[in-house]
C-alpha atoms as a PDB file:
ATOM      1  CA  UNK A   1       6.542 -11.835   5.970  1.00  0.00           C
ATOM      2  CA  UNK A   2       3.380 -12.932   4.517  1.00  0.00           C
ATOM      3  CA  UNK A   3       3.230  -9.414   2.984  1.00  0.00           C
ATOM      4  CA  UNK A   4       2.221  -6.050   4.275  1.00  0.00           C
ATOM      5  CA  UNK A   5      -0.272  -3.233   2.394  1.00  0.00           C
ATOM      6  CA  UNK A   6       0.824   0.043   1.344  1.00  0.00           C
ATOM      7  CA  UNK A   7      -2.191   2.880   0.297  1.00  0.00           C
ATOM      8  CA  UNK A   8      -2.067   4.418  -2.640  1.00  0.00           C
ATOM      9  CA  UNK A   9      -0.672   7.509  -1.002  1.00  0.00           C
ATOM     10  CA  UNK A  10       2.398   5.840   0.458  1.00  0.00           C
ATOM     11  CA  UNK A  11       3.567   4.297  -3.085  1.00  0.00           C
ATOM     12  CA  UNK A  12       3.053   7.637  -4.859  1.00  0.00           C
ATOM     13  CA  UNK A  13       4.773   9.574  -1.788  1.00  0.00           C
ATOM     14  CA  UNK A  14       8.192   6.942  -2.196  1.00  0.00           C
ATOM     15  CA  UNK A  15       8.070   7.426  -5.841  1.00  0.00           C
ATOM     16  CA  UNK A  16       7.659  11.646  -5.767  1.00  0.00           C
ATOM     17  CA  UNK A  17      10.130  11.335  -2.631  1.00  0.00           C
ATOM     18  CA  UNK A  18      12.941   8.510  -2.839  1.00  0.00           C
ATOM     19  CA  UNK A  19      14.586   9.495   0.032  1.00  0.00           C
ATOM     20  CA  UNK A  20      11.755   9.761   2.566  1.00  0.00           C
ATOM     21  CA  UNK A  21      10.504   6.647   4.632  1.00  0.00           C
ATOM     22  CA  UNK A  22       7.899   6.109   1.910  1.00  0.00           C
ATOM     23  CA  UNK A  23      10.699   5.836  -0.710  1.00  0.00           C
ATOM     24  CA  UNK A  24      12.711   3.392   1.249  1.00  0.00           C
ATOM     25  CA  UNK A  25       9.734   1.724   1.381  1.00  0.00           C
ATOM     26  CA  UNK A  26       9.070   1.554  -2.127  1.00  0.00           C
ATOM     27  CA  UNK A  27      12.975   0.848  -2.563  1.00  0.00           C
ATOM     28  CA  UNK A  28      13.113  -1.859  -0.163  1.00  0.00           C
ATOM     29  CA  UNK A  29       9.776  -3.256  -2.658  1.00  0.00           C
ATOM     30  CA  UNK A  30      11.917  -3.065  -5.424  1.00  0.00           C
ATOM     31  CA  UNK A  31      15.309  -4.617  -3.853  1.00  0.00           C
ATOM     32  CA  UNK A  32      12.837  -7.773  -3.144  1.00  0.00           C
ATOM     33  CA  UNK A  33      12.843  -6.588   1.281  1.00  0.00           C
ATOM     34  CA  UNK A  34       9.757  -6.652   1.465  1.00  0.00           C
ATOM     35  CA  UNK A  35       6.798  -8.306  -0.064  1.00  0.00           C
ATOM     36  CA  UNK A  36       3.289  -6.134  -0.735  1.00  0.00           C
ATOM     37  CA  UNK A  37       0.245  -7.605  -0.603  1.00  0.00           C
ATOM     38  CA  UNK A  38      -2.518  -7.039  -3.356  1.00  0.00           C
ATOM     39  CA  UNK A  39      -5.903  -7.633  -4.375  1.00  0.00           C
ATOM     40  CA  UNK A  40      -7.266  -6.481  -7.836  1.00  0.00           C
ATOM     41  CA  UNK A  41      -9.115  -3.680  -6.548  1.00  0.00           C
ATOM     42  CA  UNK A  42      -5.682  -2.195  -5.565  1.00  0.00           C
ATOM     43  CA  UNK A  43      -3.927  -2.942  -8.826  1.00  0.00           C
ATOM     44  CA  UNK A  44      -6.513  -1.311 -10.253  1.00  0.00           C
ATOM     45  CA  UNK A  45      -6.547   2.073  -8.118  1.00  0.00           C
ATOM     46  CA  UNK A  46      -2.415   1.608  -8.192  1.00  0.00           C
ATOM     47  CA  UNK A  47      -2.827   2.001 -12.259  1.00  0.00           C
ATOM     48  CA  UNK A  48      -5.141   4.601 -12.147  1.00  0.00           C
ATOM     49  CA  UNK A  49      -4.236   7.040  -9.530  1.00  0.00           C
ATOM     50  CA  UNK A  50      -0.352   6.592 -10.592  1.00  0.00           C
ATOM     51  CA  UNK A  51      -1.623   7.418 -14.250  1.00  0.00           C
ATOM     52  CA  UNK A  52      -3.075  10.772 -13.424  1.00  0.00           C
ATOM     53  CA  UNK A  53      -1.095  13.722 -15.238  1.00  0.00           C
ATOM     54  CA  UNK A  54      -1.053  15.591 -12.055  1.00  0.00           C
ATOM     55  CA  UNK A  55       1.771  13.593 -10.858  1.00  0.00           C
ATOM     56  CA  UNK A  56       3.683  13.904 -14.012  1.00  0.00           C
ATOM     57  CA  UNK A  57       6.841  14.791 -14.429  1.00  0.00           C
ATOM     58  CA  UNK A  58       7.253  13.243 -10.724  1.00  0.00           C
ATOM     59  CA  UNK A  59       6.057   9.758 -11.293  1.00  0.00           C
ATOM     60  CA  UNK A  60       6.675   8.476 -15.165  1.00  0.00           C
ATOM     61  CA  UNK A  61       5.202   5.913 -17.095  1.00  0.00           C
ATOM     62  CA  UNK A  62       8.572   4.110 -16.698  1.00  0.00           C
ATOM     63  CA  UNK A  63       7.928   4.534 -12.320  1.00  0.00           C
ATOM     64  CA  UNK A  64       3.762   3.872 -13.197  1.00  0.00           C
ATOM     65  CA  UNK A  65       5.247   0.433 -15.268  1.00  0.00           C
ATOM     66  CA  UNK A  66       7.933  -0.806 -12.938  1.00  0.00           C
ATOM     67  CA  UNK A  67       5.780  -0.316  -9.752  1.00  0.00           C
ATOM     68  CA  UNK A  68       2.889  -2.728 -11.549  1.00  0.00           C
ATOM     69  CA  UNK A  69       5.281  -5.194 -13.275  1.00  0.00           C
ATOM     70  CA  UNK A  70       7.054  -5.552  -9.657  1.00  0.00           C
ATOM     71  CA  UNK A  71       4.415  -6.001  -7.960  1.00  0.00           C
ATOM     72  CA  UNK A  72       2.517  -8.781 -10.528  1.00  0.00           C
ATOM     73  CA  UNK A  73       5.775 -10.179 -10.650  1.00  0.00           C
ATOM     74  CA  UNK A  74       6.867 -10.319  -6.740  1.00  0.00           C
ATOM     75  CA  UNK A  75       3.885  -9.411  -4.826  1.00  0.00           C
ATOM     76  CA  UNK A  76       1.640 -11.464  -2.883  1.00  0.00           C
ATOM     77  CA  UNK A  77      -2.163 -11.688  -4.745  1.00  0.00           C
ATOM     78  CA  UNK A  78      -4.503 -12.241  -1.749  1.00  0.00           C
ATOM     79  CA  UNK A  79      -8.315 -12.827  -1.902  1.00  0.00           C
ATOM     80  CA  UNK A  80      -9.960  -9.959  -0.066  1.00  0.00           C
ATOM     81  CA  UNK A  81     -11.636 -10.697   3.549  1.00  0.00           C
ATOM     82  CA  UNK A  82     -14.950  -9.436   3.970  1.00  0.00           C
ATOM     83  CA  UNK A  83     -14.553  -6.116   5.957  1.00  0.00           C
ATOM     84  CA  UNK A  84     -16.724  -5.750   8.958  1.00  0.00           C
ATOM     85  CA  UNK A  85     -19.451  -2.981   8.649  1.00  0.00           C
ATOM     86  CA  UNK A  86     -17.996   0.029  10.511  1.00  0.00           C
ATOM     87  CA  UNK A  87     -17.799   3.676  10.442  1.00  0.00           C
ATOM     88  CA  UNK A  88     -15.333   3.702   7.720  1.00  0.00           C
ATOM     89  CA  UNK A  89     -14.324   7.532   6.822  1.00  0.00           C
ATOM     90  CA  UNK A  90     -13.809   6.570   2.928  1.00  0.00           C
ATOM     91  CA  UNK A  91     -15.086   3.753   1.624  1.00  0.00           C
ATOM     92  CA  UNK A  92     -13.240   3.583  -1.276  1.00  0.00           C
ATOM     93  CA  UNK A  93     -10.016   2.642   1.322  1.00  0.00           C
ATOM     94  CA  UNK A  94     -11.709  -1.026   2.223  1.00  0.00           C
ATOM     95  CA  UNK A  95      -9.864  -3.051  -0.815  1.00  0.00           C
ATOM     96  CA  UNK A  96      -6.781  -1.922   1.298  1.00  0.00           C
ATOM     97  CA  UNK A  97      -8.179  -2.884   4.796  1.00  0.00           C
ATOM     98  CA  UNK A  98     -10.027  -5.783   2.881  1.00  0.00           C
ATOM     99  CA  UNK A  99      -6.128  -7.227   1.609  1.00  0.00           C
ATOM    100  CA  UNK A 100      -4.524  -6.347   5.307  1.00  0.00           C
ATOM    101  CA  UNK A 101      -7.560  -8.758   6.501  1.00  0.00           C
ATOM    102  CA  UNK A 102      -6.023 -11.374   4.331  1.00  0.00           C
ATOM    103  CA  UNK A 103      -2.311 -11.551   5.666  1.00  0.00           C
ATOM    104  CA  UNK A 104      -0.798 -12.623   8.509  1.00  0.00           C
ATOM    105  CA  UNK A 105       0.618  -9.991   9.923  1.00  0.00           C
ATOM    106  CA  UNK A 106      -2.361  -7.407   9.069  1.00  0.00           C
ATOM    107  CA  UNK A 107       0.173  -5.076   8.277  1.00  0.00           C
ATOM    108  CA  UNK A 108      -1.176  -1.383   6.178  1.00  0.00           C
ATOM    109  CA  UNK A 109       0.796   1.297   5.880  1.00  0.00           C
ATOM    110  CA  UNK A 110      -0.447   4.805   5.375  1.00  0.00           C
ATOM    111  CA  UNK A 111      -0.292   8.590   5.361  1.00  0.00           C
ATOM    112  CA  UNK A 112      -3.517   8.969   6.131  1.00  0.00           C
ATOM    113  CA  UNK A 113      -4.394   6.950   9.476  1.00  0.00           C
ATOM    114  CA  UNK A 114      -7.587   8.615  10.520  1.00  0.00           C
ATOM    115  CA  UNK A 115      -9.197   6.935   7.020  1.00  0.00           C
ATOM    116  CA  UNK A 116      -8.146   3.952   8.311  1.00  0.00           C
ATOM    117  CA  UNK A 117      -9.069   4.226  12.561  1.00  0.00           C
ATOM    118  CA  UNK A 118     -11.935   1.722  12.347  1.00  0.00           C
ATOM    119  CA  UNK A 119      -9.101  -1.113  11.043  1.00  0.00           C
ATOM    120  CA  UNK A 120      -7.401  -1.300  14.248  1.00  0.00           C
ATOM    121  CA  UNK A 121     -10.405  -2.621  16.275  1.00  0.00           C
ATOM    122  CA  UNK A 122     -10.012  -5.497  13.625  1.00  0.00           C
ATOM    123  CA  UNK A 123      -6.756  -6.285  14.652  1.00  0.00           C
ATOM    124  CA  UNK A 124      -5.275  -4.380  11.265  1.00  0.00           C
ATOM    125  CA  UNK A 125      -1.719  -2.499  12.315  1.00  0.00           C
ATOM    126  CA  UNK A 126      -2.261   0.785  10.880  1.00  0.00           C
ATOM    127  CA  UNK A 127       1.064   2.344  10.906  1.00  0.00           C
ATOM    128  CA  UNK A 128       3.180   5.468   9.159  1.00  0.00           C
ATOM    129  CA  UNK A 129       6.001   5.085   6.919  1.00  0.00           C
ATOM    130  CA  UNK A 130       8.273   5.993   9.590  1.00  0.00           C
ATOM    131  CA  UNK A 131       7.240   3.310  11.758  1.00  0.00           C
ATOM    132  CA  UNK A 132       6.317   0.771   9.475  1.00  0.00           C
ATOM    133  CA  UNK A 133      10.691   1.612   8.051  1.00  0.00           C
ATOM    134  CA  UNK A 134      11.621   1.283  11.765  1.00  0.00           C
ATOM    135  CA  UNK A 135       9.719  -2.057  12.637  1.00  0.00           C
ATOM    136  CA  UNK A 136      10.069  -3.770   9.265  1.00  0.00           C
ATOM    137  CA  UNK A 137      13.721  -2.699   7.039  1.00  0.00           C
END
């Protein structure tokens, strides 16, 4: 696999949750399964949103560190595709849709599919936790 995406909301769901299909997921990240994807707008959201104190005690600075040292270390960097002008519901999702572009297998993974509707007619798979752990681990 040439790597799949995961929004911001899936990788703080697995960490909160470890034994939900966004924690196997994350696990499956970790246990070198599968591959994520990544362009620096992500890291950069990644850092931030997993940062925020309303999360803490349920993701640490350990969880915050690991996630960003695995995925510098093992994930795939991809220069971001230009994303086709659309009725996108938050713009501030389009690094993700922008790094999907860039794979193979268009792959993103989400808890929030309605943000990312207008993907699909660009051939990205926009798919839940639950199906992305049934299709992919």
């Amino acid at each position: 696999m040439s790597g799949l995406v995961l929004d911001t909301s899936v990788v703080v769901s697995g960490l909160l949750s470890p034994h939900g299909a966004a924690g196997d997921l994350v696990a499956a990240i970790f246990n070198d399964r599968l591959r994520l994807a990544y362009n620096q707008d992500m890291l950069a959201e990644y850092a931030e949103v997993l940062a925020r104190p309303e999360l803490a005690p349920g993701v640490t600075a350990q969880d915050r560190i690991a996630f960003l040292m695995k995925l510098r270390s093992s994930g795939i960097p991809v220069t971001s595709v230009p994303v086709p002008d659309d009725d996108w519901p938050d713009p501030d999702d389009l690094p993700f849709v922008a790094a999907a572009l860039a794979t193979s297998e268009k792959v993103l993974v989400t808890l929030n599919p309605r943000d990312f509707a207008p993907a699909e007619c660009h051939g990205v798979h926009v798919l839940s936790p639950s199906a992305a752990k049934r299709r992919l681990l």
